[in-house]
N, C-alpha and C. Protein backbone atom coordinates (compact mmCIF):
# COMPACT_ATOMS: atom_id res chain seq x y z
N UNK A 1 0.84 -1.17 0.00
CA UNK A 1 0.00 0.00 0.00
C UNK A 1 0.89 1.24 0.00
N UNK A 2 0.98 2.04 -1.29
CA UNK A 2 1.41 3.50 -1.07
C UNK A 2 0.31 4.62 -0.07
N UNK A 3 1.05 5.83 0.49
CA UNK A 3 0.06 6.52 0.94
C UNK A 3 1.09 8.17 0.47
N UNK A 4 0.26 8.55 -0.01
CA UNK A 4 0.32 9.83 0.02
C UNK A 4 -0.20 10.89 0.52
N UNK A 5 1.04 11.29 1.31
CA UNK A 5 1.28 12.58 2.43
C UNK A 5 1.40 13.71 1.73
N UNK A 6 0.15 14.80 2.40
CA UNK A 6 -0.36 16.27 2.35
C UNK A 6 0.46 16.59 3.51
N UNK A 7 0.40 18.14 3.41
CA UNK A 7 0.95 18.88 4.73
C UNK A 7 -0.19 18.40 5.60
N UNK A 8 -1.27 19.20 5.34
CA UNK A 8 -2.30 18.82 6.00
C UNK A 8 -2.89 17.62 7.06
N UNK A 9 -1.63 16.37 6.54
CA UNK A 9 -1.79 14.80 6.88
C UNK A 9 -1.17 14.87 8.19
N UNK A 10 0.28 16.11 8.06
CA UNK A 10 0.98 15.93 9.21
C UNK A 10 1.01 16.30 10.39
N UNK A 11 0.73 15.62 11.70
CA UNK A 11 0.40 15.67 12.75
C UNK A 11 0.99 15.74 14.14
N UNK A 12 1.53 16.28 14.34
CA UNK A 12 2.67 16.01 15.80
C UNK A 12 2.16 15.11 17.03
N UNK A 13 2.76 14.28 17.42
CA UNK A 13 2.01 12.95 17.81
C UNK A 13 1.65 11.86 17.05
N UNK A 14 1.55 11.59 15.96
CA UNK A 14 0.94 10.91 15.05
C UNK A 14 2.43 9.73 14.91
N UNK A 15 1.56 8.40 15.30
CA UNK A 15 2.67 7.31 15.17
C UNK A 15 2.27 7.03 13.51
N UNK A 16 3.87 6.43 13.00
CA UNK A 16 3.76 6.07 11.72
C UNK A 16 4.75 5.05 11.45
N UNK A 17 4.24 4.52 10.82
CA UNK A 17 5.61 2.96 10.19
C UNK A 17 5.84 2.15 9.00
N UNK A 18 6.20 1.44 8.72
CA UNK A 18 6.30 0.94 7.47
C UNK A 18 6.12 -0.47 7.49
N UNK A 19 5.07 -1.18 6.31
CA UNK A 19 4.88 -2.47 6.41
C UNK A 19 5.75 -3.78 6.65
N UNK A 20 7.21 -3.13 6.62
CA UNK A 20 8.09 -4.54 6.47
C UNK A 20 8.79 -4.18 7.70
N UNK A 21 8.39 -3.14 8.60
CA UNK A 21 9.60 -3.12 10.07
C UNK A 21 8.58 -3.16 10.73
N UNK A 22 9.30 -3.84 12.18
CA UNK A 22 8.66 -3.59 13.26
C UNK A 22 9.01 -2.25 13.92
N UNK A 23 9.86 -1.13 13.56
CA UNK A 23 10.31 -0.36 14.19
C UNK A 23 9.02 1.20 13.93
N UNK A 24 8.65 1.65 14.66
CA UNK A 24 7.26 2.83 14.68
C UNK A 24 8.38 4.41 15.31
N UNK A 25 7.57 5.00 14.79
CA UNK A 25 8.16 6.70 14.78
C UNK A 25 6.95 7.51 15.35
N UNK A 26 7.55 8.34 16.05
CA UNK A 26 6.42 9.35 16.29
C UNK A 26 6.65 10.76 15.67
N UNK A 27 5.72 11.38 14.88
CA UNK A 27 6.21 12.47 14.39
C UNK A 27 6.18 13.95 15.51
N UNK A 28 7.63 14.26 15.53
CA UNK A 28 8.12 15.64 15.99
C UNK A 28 8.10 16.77 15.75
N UNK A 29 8.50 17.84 16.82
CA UNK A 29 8.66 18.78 15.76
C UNK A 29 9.81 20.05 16.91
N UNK A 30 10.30 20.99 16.47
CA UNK A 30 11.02 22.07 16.97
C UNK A 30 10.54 23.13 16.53
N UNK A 31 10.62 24.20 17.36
CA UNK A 31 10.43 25.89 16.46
C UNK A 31 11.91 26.30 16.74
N UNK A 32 12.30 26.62 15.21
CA UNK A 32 12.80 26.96 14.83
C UNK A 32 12.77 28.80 14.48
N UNK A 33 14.03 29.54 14.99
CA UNK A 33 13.30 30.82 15.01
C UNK A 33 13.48 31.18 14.06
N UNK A 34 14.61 30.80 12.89
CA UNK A 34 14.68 31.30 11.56
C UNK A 34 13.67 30.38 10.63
N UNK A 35 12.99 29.50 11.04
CA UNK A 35 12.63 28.58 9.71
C UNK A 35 10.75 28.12 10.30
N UNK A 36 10.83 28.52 11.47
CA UNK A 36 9.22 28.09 12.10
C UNK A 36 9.45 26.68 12.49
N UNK A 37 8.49 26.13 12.91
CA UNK A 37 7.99 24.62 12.64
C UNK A 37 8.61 23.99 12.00
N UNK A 38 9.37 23.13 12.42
CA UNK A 38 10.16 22.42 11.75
C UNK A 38 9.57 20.68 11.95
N UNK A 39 9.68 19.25 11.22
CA UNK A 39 8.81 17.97 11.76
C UNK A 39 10.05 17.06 11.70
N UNK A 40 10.05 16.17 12.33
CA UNK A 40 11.01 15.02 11.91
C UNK A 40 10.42 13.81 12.44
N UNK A 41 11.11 12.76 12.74
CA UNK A 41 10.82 11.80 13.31
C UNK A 41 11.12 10.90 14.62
N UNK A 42 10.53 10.62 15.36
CA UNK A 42 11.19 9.81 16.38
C UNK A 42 11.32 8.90 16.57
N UNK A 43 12.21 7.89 17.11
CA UNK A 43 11.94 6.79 16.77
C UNK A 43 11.38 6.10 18.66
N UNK A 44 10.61 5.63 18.20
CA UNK A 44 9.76 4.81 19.50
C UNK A 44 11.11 3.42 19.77
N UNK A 45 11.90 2.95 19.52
CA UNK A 45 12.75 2.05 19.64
C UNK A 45 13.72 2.99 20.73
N UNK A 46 14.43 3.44 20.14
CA UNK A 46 15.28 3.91 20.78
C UNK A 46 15.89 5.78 20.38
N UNK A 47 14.50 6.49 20.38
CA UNK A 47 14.54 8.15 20.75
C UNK A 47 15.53 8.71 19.32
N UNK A 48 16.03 7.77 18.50
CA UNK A 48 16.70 8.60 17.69
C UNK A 48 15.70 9.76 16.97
N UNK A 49 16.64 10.41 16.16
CA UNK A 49 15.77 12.17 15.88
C UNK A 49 16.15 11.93 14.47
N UNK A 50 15.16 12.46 13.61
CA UNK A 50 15.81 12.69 11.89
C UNK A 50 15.99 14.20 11.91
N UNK A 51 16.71 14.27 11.06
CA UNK A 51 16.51 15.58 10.55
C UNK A 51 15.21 16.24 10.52
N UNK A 52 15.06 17.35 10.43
CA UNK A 52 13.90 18.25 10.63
C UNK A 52 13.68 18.98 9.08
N UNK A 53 12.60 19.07 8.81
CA UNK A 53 11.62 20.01 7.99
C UNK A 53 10.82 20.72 7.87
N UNK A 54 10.52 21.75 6.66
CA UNK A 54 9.19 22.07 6.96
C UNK A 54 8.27 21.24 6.56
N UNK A 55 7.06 21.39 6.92
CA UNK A 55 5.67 20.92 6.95
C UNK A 55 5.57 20.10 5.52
N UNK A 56 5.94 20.80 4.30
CA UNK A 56 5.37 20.63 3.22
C UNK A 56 6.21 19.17 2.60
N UNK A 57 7.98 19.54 2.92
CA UNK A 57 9.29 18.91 2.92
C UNK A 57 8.29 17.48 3.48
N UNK A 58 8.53 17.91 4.56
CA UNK A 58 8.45 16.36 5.81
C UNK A 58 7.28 15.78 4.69
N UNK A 59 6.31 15.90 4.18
CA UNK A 59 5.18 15.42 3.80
C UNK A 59 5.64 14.09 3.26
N UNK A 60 6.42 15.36 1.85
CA UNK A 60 7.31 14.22 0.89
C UNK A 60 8.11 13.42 1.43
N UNK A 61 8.73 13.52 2.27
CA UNK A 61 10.12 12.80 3.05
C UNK A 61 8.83 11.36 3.37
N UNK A 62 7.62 11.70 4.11
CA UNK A 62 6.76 10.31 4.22
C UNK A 62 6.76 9.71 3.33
N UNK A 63 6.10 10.26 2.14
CA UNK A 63 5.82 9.57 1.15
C UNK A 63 6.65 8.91 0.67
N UNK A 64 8.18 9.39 0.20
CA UNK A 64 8.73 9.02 -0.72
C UNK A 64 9.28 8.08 0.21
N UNK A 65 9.20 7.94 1.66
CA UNK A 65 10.05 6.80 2.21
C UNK A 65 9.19 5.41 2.58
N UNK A 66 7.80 5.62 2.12
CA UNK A 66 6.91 4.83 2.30
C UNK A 66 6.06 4.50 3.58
N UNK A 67 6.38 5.57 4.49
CA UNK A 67 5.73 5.54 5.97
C UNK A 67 4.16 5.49 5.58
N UNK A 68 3.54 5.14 6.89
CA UNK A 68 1.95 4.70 6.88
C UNK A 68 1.70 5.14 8.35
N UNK A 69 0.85 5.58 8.13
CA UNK A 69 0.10 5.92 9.22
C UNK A 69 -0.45 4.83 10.40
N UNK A 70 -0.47 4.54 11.81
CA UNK A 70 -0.34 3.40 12.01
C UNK A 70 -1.33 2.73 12.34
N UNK A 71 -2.94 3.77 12.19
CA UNK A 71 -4.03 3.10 11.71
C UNK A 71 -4.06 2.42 10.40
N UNK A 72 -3.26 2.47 9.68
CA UNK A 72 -3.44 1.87 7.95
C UNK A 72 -2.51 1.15 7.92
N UNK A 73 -1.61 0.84 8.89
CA UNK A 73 -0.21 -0.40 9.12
C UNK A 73 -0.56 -1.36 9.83
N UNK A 74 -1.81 -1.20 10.66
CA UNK A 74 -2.23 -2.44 11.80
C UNK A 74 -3.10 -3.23 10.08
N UNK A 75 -3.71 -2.36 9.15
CA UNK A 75 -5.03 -2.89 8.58
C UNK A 75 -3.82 -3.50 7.38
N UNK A 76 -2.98 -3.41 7.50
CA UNK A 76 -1.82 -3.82 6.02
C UNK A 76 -1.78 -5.39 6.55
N UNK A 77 -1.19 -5.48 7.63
CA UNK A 77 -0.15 -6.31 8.55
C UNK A 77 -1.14 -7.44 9.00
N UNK A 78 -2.50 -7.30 8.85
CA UNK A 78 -4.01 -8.24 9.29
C UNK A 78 -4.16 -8.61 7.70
N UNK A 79 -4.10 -8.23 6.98
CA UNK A 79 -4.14 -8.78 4.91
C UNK A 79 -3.37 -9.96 5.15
């Protein structure tokens, strides 16, 4: 299952993961005073941090890395 991520999609708090790991992220974020709102990722394993983006950036960074939202990763992983 692809999913494609809107700004709009992105949520601070919002766990997300990918169908072939067991490893889940929580999405972050920093204010940044030159750049605003910045999102990245966390990792629920062990606290690592990604790099940070803006809103629109991070969207694509989901998409193109294939993250899922982890209401739509429990319904993948039950198929």
């Amino acid at each position: 299952m692809k999913v494609i991520w809107e700004s709009n999609d992105v949520l601070a708090g919002q766990i997300v993961g990918m169908d072939d790991l067991k490893e889940q992220w929580i999405i972050g974020y920093i204010i940044d005073s030159q750049q605003g709102i910045m999102y990245c990722l966390v990792s629920t394993t062990d606290g690592l941090v990604t790099p940070h983006w803006p809103k629109n950036e991070f969207a694509e960074v989901l998409t193109e890395g294939g993250y899922l939202p982890v209401v739509l990763l429990d319904r993948v992983k039950r198929q």
